[in-house]
N, C-alpha and C. Protein backbone atom coordinates (compact mmCIF):
# COMPACT_ATOMS: atom_id res chain seq x y z
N UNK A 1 14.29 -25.34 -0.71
CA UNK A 1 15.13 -24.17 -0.59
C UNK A 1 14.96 -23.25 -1.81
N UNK A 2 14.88 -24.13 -3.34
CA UNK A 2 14.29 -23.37 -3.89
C UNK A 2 13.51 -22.05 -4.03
N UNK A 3 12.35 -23.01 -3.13
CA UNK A 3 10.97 -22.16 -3.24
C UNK A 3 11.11 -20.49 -2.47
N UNK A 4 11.87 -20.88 -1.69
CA UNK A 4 11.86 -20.09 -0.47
C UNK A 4 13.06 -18.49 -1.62
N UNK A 5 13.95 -18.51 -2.13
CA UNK A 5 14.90 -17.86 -2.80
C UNK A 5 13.75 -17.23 -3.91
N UNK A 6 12.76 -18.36 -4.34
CA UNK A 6 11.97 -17.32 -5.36
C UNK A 6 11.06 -16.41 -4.79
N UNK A 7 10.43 -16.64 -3.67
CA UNK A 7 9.75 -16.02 -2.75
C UNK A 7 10.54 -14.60 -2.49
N UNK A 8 11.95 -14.78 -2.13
CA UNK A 8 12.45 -13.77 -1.45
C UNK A 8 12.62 -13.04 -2.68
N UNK A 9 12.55 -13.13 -3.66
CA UNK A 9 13.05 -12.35 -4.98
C UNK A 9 11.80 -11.76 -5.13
N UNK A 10 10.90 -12.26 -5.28
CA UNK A 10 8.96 -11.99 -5.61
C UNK A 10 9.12 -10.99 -4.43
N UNK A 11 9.52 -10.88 -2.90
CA UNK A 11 8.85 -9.85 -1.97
C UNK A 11 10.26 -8.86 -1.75
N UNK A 12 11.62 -9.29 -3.12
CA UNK A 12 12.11 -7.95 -2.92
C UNK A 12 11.74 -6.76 -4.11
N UNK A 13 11.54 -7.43 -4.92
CA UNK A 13 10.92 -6.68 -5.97
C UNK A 13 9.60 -6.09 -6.24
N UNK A 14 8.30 -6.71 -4.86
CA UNK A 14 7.44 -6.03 -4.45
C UNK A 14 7.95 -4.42 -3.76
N UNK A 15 8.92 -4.97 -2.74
CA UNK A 15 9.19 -3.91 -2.46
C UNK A 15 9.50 -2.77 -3.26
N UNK A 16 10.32 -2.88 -3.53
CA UNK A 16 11.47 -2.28 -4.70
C UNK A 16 9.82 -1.41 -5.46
N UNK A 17 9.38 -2.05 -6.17
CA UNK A 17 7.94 -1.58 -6.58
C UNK A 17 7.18 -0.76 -5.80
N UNK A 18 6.90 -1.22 -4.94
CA UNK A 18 6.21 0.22 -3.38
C UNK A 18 6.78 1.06 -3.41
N UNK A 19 8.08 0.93 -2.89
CA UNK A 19 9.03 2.48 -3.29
C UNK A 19 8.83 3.10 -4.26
N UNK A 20 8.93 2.94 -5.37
CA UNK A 20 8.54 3.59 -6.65
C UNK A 20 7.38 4.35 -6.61
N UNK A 21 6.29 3.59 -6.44
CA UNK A 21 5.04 3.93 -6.44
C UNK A 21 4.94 5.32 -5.02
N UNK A 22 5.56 4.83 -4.12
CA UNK A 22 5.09 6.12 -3.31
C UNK A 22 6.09 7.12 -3.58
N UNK A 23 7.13 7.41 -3.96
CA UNK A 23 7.42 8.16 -4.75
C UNK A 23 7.22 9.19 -5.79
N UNK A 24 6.21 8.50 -6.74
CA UNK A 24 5.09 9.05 -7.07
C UNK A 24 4.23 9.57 -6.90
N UNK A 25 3.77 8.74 -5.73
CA UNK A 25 2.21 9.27 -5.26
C UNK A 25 2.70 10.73 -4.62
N UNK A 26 3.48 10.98 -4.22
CA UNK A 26 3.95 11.83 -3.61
C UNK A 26 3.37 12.87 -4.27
N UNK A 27 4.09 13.31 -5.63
CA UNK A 27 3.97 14.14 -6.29
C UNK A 27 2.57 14.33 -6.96
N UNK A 28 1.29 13.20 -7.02
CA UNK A 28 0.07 13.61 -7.26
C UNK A 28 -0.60 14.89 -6.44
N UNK A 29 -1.27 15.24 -6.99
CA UNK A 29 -2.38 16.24 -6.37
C UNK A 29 -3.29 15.66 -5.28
N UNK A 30 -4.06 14.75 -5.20
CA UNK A 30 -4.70 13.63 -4.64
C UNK A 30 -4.23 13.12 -3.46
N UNK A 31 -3.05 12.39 -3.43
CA UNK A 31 -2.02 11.82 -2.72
C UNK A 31 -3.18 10.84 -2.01
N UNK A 32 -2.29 9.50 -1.37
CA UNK A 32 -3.00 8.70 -0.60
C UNK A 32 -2.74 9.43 0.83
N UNK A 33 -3.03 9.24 1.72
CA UNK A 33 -3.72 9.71 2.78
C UNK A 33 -4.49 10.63 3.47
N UNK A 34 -5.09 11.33 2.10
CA UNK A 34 -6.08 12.32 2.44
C UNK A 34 -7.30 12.02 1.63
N UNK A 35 -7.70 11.26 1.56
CA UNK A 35 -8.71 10.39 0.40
C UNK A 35 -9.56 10.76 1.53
N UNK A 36 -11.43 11.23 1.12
CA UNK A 36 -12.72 11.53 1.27
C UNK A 36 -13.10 10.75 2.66
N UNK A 37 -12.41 9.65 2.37
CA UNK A 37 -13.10 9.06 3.96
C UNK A 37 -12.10 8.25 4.88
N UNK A 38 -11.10 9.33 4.27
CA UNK A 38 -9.82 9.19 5.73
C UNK A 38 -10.31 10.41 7.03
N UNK A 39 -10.34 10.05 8.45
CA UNK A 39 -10.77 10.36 9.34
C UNK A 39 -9.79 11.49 10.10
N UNK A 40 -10.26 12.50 10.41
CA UNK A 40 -9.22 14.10 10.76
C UNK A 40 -10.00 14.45 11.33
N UNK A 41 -9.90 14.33 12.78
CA UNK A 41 -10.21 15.45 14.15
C UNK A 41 -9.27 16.28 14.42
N UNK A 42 -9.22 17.19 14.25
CA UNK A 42 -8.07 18.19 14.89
C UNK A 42 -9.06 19.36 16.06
N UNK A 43 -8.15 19.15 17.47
CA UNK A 43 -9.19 19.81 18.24
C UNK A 43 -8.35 20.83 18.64
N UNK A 44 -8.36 21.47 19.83
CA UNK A 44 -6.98 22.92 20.48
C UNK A 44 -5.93 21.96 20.64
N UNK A 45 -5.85 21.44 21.25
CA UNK A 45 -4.17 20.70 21.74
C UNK A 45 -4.04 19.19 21.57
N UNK A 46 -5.40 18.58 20.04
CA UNK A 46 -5.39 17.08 19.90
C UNK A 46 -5.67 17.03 18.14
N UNK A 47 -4.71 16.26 17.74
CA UNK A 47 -5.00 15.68 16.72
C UNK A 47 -5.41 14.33 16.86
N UNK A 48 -6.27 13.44 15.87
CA UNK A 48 -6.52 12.39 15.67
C UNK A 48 -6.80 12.21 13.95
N UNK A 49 -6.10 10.98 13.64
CA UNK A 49 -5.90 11.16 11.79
C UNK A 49 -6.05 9.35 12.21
N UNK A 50 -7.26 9.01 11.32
CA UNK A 50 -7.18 7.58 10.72
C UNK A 50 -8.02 7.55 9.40
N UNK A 51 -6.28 6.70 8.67
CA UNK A 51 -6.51 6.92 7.42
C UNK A 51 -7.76 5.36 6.83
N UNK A 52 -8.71 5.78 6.87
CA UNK A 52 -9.55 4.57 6.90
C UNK A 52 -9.68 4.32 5.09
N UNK A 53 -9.84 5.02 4.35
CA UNK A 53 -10.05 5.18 3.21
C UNK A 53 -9.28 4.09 2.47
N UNK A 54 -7.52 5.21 3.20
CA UNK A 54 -6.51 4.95 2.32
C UNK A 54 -6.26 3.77 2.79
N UNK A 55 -5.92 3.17 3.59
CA UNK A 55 -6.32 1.62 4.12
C UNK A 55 -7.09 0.41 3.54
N UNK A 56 -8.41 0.56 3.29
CA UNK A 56 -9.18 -0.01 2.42
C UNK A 56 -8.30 -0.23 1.12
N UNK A 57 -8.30 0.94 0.29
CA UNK A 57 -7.99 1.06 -0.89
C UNK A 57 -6.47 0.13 -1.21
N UNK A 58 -5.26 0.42 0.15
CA UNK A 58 -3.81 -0.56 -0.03
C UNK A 58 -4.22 -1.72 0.34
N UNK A 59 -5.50 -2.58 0.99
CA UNK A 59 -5.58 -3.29 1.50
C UNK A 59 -5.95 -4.34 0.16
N UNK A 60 -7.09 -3.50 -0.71
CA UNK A 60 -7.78 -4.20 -1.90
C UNK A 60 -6.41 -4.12 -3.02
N UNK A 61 -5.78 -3.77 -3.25
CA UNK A 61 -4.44 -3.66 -4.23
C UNK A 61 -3.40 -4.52 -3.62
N UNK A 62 -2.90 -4.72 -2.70
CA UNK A 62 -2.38 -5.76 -1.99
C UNK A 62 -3.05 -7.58 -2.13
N UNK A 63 -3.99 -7.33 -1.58
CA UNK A 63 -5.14 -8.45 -1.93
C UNK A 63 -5.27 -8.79 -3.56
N UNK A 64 -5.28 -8.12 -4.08
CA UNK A 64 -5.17 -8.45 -6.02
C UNK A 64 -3.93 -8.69 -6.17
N UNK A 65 -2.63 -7.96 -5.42
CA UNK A 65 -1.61 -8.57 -6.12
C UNK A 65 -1.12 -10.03 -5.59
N UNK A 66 -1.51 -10.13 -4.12
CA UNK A 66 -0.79 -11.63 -3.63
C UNK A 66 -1.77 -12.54 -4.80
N UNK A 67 -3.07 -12.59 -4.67
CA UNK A 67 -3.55 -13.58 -6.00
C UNK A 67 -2.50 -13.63 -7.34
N UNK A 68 -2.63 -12.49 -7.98
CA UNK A 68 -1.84 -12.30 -9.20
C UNK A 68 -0.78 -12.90 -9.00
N UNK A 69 0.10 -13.10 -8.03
CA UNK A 69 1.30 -13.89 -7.56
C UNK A 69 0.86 -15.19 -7.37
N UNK A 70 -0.21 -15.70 -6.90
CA UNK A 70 -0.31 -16.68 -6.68
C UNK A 70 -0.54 -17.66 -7.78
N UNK A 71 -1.54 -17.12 -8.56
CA UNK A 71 -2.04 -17.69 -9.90
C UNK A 71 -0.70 -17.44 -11.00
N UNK A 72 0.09 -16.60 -10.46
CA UNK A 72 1.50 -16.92 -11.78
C UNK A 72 2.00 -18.18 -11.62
N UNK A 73 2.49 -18.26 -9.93
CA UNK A 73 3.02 -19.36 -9.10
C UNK A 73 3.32 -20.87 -9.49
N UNK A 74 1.59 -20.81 -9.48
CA UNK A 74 1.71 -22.31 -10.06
C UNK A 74 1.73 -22.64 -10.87
């Protein structure tokens, strides 16, 4: 039961952290979802938007942090 209470503390304070961060990002110039090889068809009466880039990029920062969590862990 432990384990499980430190867990929930570790993925509320991830959160808590995301918020922050997009918050931020907000206000960059850059911003995440318009990154070079996020995908934008806009036709007369169709949009299509996949953010492939920005995907990759939360996917590899996500992926480094569950390790970093993991390797504190034990």
């Amino acid at each position: 039961m432990e384990s499980i209470g430190k867990t929930l503390i570790i993925l509320g304070l991830f959160i808590v952290l995301m918020g922050v961060l997009l918050v931020f990002f907000e206000k960059l110039p850059f911003g995440l979802g318009r990154l070079p090889g996020d995908i934008y068809i806009k036709r007369d009466n169709f949009v299509f938007y996949f953010p492939l880039a920005t995907s990759i990029i939360i996917s590899i920062v996500l992926s480094l942090i569950f390790i970093l969590i993991s390797k504190i862990s034990r």
